[in-house]
Protein backbone atom coordinates (compact mmCIF):
# COMPACT_ATOMS: atom_id res chain seq x y z
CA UNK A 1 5.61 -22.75 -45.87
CA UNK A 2 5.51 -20.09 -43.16
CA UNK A 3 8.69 -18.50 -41.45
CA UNK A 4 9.98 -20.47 -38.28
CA UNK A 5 11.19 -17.30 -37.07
CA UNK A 6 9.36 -15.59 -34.53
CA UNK A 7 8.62 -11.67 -35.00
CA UNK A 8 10.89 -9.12 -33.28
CA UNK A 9 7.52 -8.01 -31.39
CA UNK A 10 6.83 -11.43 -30.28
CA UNK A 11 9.88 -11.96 -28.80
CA UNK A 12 9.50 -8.74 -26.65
CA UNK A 13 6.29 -10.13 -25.30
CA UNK A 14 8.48 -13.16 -24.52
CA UNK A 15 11.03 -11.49 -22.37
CA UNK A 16 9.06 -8.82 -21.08
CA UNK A 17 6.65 -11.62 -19.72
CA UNK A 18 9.40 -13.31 -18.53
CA UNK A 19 11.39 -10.57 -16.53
CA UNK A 20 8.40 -7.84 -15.61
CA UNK A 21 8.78 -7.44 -11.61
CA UNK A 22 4.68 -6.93 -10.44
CA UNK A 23 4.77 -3.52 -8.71
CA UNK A 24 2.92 -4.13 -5.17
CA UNK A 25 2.01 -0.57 -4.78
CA UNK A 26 0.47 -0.21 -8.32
CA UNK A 27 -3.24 -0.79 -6.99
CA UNK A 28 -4.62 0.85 -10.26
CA UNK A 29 -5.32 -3.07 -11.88
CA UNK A 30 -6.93 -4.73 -9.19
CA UNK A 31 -7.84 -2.64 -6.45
CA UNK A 32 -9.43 -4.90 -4.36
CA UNK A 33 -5.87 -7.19 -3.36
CA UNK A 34 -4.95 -3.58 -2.30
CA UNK A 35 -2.79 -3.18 0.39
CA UNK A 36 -0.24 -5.93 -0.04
CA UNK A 37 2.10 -6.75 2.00
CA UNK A 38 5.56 -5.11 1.57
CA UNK A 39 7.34 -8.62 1.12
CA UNK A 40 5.73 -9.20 -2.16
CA UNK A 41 7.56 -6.48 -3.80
CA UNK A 42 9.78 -6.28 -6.81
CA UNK A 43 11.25 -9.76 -7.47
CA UNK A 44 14.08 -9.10 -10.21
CA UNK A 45 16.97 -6.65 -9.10
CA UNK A 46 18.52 -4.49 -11.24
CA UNK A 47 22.32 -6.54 -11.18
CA UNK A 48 19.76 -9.61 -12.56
CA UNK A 49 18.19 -7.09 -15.33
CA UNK A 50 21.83 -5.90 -16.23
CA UNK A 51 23.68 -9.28 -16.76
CA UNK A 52 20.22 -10.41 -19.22
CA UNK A 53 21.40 -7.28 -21.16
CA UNK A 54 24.80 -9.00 -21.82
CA UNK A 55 23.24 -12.46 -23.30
CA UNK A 56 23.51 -11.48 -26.97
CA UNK A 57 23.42 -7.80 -29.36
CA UNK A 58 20.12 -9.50 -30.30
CA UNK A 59 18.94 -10.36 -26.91
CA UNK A 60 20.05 -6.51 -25.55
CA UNK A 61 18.44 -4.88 -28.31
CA UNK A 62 14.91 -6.74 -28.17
CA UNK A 63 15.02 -6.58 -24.05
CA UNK A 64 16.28 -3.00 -23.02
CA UNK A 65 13.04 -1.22 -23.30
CA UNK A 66 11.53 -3.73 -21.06
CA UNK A 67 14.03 -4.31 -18.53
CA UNK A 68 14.25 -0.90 -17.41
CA UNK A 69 10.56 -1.06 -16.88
CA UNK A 70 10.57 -1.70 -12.97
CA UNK A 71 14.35 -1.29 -11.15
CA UNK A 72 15.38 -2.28 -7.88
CA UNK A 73 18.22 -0.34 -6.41
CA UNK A 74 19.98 -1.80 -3.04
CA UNK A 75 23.55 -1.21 -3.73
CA UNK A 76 25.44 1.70 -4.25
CA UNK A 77 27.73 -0.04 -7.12
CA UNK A 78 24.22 -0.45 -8.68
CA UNK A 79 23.05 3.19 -8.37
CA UNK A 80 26.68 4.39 -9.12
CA UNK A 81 26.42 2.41 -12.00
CA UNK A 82 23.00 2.51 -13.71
CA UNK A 83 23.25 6.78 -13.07
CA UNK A 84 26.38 6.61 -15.71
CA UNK A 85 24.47 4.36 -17.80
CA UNK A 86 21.48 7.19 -18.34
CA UNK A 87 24.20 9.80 -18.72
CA UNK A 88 26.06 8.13 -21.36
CA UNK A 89 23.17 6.66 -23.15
CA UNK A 90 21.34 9.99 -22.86
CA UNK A 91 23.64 12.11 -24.36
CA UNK A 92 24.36 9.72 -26.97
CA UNK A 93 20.75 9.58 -27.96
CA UNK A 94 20.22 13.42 -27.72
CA UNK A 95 23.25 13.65 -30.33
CA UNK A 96 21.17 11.04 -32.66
CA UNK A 97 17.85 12.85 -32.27
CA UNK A 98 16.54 9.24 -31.05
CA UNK A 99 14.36 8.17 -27.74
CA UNK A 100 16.23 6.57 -25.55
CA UNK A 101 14.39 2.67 -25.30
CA UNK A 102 15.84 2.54 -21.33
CA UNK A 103 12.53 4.16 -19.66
CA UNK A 104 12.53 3.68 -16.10
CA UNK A 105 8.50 3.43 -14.85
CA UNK A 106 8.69 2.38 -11.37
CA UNK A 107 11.83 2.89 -9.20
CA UNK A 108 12.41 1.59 -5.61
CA UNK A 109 15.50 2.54 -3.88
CA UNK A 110 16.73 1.21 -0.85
CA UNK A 111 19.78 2.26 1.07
CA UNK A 112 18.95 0.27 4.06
CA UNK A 113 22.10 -2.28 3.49
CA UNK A 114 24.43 1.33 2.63
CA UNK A 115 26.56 1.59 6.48
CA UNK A 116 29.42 3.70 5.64
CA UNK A 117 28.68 7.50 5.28
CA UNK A 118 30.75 7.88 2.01
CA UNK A 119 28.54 5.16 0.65
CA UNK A 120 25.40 6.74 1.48
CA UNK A 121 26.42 10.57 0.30
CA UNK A 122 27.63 8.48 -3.28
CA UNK A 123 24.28 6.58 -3.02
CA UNK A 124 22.01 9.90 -2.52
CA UNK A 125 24.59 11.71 -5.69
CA UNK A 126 24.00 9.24 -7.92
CA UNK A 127 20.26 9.12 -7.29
CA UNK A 128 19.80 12.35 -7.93
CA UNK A 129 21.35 11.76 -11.68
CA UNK A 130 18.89 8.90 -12.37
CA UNK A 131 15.74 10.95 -11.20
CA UNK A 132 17.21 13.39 -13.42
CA UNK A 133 16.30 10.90 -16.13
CA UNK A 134 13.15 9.60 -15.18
CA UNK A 135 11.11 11.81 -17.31
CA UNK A 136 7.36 10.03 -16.90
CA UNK A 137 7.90 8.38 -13.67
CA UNK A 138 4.91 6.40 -12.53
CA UNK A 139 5.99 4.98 -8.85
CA UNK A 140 8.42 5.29 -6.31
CA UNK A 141 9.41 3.57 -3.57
CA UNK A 142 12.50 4.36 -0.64
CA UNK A 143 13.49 2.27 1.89
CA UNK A 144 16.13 3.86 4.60
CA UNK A 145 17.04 2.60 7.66
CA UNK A 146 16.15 4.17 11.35
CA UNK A 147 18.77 6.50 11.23
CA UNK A 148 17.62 10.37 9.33
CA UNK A 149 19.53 10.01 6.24
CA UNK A 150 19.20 14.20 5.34
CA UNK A 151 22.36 14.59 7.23
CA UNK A 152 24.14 13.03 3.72
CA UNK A 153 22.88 14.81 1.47
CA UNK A 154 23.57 18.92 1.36
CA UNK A 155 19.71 20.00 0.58
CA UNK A 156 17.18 17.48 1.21
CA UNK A 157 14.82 19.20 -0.09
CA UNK A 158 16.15 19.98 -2.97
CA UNK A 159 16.49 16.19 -3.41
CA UNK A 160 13.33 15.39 -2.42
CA UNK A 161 11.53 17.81 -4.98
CA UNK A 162 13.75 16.57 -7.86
CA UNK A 163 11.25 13.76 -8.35
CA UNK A 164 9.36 13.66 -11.23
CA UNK A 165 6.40 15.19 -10.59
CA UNK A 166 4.58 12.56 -12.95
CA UNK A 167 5.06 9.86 -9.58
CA UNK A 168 1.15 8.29 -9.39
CA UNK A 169 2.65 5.77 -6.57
CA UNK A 170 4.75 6.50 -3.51
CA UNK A 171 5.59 3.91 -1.36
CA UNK A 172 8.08 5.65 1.49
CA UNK A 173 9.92 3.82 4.64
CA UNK A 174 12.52 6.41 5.95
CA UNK A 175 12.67 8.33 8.62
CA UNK A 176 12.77 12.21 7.44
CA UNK A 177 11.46 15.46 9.05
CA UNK A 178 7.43 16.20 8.60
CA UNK A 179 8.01 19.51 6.53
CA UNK A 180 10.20 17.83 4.18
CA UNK A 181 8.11 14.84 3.61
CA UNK A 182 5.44 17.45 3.27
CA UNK A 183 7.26 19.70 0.47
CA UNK A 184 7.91 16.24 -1.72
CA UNK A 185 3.98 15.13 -1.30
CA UNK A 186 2.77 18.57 -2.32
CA UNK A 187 5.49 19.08 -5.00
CA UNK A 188 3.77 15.69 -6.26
CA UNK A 189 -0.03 16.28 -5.46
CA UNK A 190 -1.65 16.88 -8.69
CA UNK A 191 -0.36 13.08 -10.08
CA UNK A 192 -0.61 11.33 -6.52
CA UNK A 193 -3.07 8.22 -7.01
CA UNK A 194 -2.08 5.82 -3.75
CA UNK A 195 0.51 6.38 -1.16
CA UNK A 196 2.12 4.33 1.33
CA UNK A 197 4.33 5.68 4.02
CA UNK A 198 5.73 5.26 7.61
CA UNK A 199 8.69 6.63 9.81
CA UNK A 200 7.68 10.18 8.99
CA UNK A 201 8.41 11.99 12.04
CA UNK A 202 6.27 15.77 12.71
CA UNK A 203 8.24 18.23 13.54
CA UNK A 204 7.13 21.91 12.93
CA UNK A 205 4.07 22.99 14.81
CA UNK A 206 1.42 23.82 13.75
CA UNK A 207 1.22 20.54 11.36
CA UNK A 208 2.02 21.08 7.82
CA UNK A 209 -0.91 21.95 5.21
CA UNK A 210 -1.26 19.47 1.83
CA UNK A 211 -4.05 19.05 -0.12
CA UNK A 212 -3.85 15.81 -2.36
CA UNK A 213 -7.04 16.31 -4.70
CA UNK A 214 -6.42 13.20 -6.83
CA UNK A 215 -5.04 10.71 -3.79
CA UNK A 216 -7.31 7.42 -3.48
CA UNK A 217 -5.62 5.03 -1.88
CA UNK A 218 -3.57 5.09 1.39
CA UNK A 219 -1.72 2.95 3.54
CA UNK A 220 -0.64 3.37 7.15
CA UNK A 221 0.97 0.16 8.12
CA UNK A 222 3.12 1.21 10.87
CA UNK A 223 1.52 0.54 13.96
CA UNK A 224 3.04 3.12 16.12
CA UNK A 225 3.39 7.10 15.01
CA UNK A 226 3.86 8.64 11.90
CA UNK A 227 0.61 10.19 11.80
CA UNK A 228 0.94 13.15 13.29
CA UNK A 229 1.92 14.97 10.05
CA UNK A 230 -1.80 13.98 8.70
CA UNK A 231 -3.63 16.69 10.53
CA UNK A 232 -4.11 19.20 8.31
CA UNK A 233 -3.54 17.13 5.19
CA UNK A 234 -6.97 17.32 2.76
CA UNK A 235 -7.36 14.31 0.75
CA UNK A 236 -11.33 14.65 -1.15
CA UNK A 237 -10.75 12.07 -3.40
CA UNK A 238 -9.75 9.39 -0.83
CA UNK A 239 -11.84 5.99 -1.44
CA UNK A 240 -9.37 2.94 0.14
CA UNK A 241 -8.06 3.79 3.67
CA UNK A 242 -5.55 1.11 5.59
CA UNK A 243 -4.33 1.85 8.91
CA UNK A 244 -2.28 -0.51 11.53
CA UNK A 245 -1.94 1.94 13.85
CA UNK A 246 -3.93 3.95 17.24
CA UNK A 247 -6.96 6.06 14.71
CA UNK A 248 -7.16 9.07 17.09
CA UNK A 249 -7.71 12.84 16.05
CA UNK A 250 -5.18 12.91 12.94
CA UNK A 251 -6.57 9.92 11.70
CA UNK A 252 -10.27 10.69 12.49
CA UNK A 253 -9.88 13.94 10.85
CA UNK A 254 -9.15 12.10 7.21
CA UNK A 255 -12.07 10.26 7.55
CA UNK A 256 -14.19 12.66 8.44
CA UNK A 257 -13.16 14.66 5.57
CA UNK A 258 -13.47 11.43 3.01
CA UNK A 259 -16.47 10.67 4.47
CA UNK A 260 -18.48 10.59 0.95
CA UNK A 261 -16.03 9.10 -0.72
CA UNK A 262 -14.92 6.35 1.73
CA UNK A 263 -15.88 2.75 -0.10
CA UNK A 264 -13.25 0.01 2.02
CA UNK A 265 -11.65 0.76 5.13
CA UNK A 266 -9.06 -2.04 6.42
CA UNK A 267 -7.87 -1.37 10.29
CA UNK A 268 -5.33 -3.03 12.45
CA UNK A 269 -6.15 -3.96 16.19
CA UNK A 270 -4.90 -0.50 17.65
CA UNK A 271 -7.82 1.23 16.31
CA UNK A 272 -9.63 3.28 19.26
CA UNK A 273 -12.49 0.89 19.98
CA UNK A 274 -14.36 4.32 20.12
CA UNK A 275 -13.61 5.49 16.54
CA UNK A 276 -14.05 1.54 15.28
CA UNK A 277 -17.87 2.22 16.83
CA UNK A 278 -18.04 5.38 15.03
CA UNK A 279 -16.91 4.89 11.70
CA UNK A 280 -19.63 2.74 9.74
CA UNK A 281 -22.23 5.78 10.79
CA UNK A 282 -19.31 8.45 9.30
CA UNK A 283 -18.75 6.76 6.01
CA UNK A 284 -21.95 5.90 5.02
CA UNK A 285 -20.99 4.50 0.95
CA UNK A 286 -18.97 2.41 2.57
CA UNK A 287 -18.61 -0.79 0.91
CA UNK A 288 -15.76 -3.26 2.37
CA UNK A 289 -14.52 -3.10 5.86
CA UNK A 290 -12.39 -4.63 7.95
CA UNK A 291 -11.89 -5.10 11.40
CA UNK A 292 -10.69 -6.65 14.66
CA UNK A 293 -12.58 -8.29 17.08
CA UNK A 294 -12.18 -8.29 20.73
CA UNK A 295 -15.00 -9.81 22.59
CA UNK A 296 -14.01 -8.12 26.42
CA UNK A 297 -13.58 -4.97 24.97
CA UNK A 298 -15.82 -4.89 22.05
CA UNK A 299 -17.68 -1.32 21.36
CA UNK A 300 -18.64 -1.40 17.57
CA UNK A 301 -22.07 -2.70 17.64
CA UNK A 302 -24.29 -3.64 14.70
CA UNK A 303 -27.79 -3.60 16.62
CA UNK A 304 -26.76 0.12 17.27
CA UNK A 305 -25.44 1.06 13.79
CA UNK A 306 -28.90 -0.21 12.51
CA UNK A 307 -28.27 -0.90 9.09
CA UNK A 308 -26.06 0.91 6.65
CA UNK A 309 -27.29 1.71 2.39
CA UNK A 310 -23.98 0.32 0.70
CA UNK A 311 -21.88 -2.34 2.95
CA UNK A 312 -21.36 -5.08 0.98
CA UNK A 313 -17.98 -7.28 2.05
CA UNK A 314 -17.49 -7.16 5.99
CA UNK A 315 -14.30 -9.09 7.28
CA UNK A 316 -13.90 -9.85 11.16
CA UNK A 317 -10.07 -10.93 12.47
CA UNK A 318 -11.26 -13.41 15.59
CA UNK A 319 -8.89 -12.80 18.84
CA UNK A 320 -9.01 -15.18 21.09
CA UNK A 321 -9.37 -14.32 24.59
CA UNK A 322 -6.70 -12.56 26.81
CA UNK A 323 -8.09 -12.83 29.96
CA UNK A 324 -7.14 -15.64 32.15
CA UNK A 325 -10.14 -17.84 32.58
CA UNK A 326 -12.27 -16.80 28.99
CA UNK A 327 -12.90 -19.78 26.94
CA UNK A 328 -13.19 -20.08 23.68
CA UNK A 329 -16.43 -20.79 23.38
CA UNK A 330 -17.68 -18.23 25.64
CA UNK A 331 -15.54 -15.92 22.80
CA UNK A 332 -17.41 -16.61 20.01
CA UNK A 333 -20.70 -16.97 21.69
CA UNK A 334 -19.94 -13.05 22.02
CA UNK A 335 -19.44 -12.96 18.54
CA UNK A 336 -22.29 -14.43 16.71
CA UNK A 337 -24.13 -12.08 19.11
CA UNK A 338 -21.60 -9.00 18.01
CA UNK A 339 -22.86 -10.66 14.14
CA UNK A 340 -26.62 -11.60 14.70
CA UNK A 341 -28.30 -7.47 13.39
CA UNK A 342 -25.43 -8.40 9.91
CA UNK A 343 -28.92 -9.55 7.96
CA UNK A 344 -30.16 -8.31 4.63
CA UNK A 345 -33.02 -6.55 6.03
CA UNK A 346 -30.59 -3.94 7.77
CA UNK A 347 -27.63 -4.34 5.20
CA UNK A 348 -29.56 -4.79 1.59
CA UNK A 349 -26.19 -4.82 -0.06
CA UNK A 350 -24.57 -6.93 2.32
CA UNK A 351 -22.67 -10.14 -0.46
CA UNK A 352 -20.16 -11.77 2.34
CA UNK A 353 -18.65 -11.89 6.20
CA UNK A 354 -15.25 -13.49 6.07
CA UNK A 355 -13.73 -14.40 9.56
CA UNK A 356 -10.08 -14.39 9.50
CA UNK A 357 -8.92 -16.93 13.04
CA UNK A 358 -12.17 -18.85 12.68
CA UNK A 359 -11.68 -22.58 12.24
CA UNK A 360 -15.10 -23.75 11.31
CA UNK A 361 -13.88 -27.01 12.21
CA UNK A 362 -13.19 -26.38 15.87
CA UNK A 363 -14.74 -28.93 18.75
CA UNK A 364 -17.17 -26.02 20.57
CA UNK A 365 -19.74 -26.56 22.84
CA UNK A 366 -23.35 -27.51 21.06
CA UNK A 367 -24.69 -23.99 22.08
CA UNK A 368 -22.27 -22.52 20.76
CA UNK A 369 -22.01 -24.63 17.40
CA UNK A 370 -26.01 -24.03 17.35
CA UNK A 371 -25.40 -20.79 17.08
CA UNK A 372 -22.84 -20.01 14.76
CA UNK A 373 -24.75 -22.61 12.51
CA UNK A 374 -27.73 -20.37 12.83
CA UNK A 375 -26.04 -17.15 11.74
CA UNK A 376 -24.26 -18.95 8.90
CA UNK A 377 -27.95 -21.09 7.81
CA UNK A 378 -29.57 -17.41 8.19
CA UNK A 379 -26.85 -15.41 5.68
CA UNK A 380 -26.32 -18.69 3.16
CA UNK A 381 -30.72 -18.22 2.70
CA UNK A 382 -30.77 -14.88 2.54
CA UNK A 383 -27.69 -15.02 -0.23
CA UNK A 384 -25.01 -13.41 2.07
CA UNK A 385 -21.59 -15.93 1.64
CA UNK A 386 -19.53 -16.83 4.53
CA UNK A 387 -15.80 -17.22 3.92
CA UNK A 388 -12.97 -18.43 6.49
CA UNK A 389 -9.75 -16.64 5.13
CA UNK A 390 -6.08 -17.26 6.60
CA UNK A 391 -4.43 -14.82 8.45
C-alpha cells in the first residue's frame, strides 16, 4: 500500500502556491497584461508571511524559502525587524558553511504610512541592512510620500547605489532629485528589463545622460511631470512604451530613438494631439496601440497615415463630447469616419479594434447605427475582431 504521507517537495508546492504574492511589475510572463495597475500589487505582507513561519518547526522549515520570495515592507517595526532577521540568520549560516533558504526576489518598500522623522531615518537604516542581503535581487519597488525623503538619510546616494545591481524590475513612486534617480538607474543599467517610475523631479541642467541598453518596458503613469529627466536618457532596446502624461520633446525624443524597436504603445488623454498624429508613421513595427479619442479635437488620422506593415491590435478609449450642444451621436458619427481607412487592404496585419466607452447597445440614431454596423460587418468579413472592453 503506498505512503499517505505527502513528499517534503510536494508540500512546498502546496504553500508556496498558497502564499506567492503575483509581482505586478514582473511583465517578463505575460507581457501583453503589461502595465497593470498599481492596486493589484503584492497581496501578502510581510507581518502575514512572518506569523505562517510560527505555525509549526515543520511548517517553518518546509515554507521559509518560499515566503521570503516576494516581501512587502510598510512598517518600520517590520523593516527593523526582518533587517535583524538576515543579520542573525546570515551570520549563523556563514559559520555553518550553509545557504541561507530566506532569499528575498522581489522587495517593495513603502514608507508612505512612516510620519515621524526618527521613524523614517530607522526605516531608511534598516533598509540599507536588508539590501545588504539581497544578493540576486530581481525587482524593486519604493513608495514615499510627497515630501523628499533624502533629507533622512546622510548619503542618498550612497543608499540608492547599494541596490543590488542584479534589480531586472524597478517600480519607483518618491519624490527624489533627477541626478540621484539618475546615478541608481545607471548603477542598475546593464540588468534593467522594465521600469516604472513617477515623482522624479529634474534638477541639474543640462539633463542627466543614461543609457539603458537592455530596458524594454516602461511606464509613465503620472499624468503631470516627471519627465523631464528623460531627455538625454538612450533606451535601444525599448519595445512596450506607457505614458499618462503631456508626450512633448522628452518624451518624443524616446520614441524617436526606439523607433525600430517600438511594438505597443499605450497613451493617456494628455498626449499632444500632434505627436498622437505622428507616432504610427515614427514607429513603423508597431504592433498594439492605444489611444484616446476626441472627436472636436481629433488630429491622428488613418486616411493620412495610409496603411502601416505590422499594426495588428488597435484600441480606441471613446470620450464623449465636452462641448455644450455635441450629441452623442454626432460623436461617434466622427468616429466610424476617424475608423473607416482601419481595413485590411491598408493594415494587412490588422487582428482587432477594441473600443473602450462604447456601449454597442446604446439607442443612436439609424444613421448612425448604419454606420457603425457597416464598419463592424466590413472588419468581422475581412477577419478583423471587434471587442468592447471596460474601462
Amino acid at each position: 500500500m503506498a505512503s499517505s504521507v505527502f513528499p517534503h517537495e510536494l508540500y512546498g508546492m502546496i504553500i508556496r502556491f498558497a502564499t506567492y504574492s503575483p509581482v505586478y511589475f514582473d511583465v517578463s510572463p505575460d507581457p501583453q497584461y503589461w502595465p497593470i495597475p498599481s492596486e493589484n500589487r503584492v497581496g501578502v505582507d510581510y507581518e502575514t508571511k512572518k506569523a505562517l513561519t510560527a505555525v509549526s518547526r515543520q511548517f517553518r522549515a518546509l515554507s521559509l524559502q518560499y515566503l521570503y520570495e516576494v516581501i512587502e515592507l510598510h512598517k518600520t517595526s517590520s523593516m527593523q525587524r526582518l533587517a535583524s532577521i538576515l543579520d542573525i540568520s546570515s551570520s549563523i549560516t556563514a559559520k555553518n558553511g550553509l545557504r541561507n533558504p530566506r532569499k528575498i526576489k522581489h522587495l517593495f518598500v513603502s514608507v508612505l504610512d512612516v510620519q515621524d522623522k526618527q521613524g523614517k531615518i530607522a526605516a531608511f537604516n534598516s533598509l540599507r541592512r536588508i539590501l545588504h542581503h539581497c544578493i540576486g535581487l530581481q525587482g524593486f519597488g519604493f513608495y514615499a510620500s510627497v515630501l523628499d525623503w533624502v533629507e533622512y538619510c546622510s548619503d542618498p546616494r550612497d543608499w540608492l547605489i547599494s541596490i543590488p545591481k542584479s534589480v531586472r524590475f524597478l517600480d519607483w513612486q518618491g519624490l527624489t532629485m533627477g541626478c540621484n534617480f539618475t546615478q541608481m538607474v545607471r548603477h542598475l543599467s546593464e540588468s534593467l528589463v522594465a521600469m516604472q517610475f513617477s515623482k522624479v523631479q529634474l534638477n541639474t541642467s543640462p539633463p542627466p545622460f543614461a543609457i539603458l541598453p537592455h530596458l524594454k518596458y516602461l511606464s509613465l503613469p503620472e499624468k503631470l511631470g516627471g519627465t523631464d529627466i528623460l531627455y538625454d536618457w538612450h533606451m535601444p532596446s525599448l519595445s512596450h512604451f506607457h505614458s499618462n502624461g503631456i508626450i512633448k520633446g522628452e518624451l518624443g525624443c524616446i520614441i524617436e530613438r526606439a523607433r525600430e524597436n517600438l511594438q505597443c504603445v499605450i497613451v493617456g488623454n494628455g498626449v499632444a494631439q500632434a505627436w498622437l498624429a505622428k507616432l504610427p508613421g515614427v514607429a513603423r513595427n508597431l504592433e498594439e496601440f492605444r489611444y484616446h479619442f476626441f472627436d472636436e479635437e481629433m488630429e491622428l488620422s488613418w486616411d493620412s497615415v495610409g496603411g502601416h506593415p505590422s499594426l495588428q491590435h488597435i484600441v480606441v478609449v471613446f470620450h464623449r463630447p465636452r462641448v455644450r450642444g455635441r450629441s452623442l451621436s454626432r460623436a461617434m458619427s466622427a468616429l466610424c469616419a476617424h475608423l473607416q481607412p482601419l481595413t485590411k487592404a491598408n493594415f494587412p496585419h490588422l487582428r482587432s479594434v477594441g473600443f473602450v466607452g462604447v456601449n454597442p447597445n446604446s439607442r443612436f440614431d439609424p444613421e448612425t447605427r448604419a454606420q457603425l454596423d457597416a464598419v463592424m460587418d466590413r472588419w468581422n468579413t475581412s477577419g478583423i475582431v471587434t471587442k468592447f472592453l471596460e474601462w
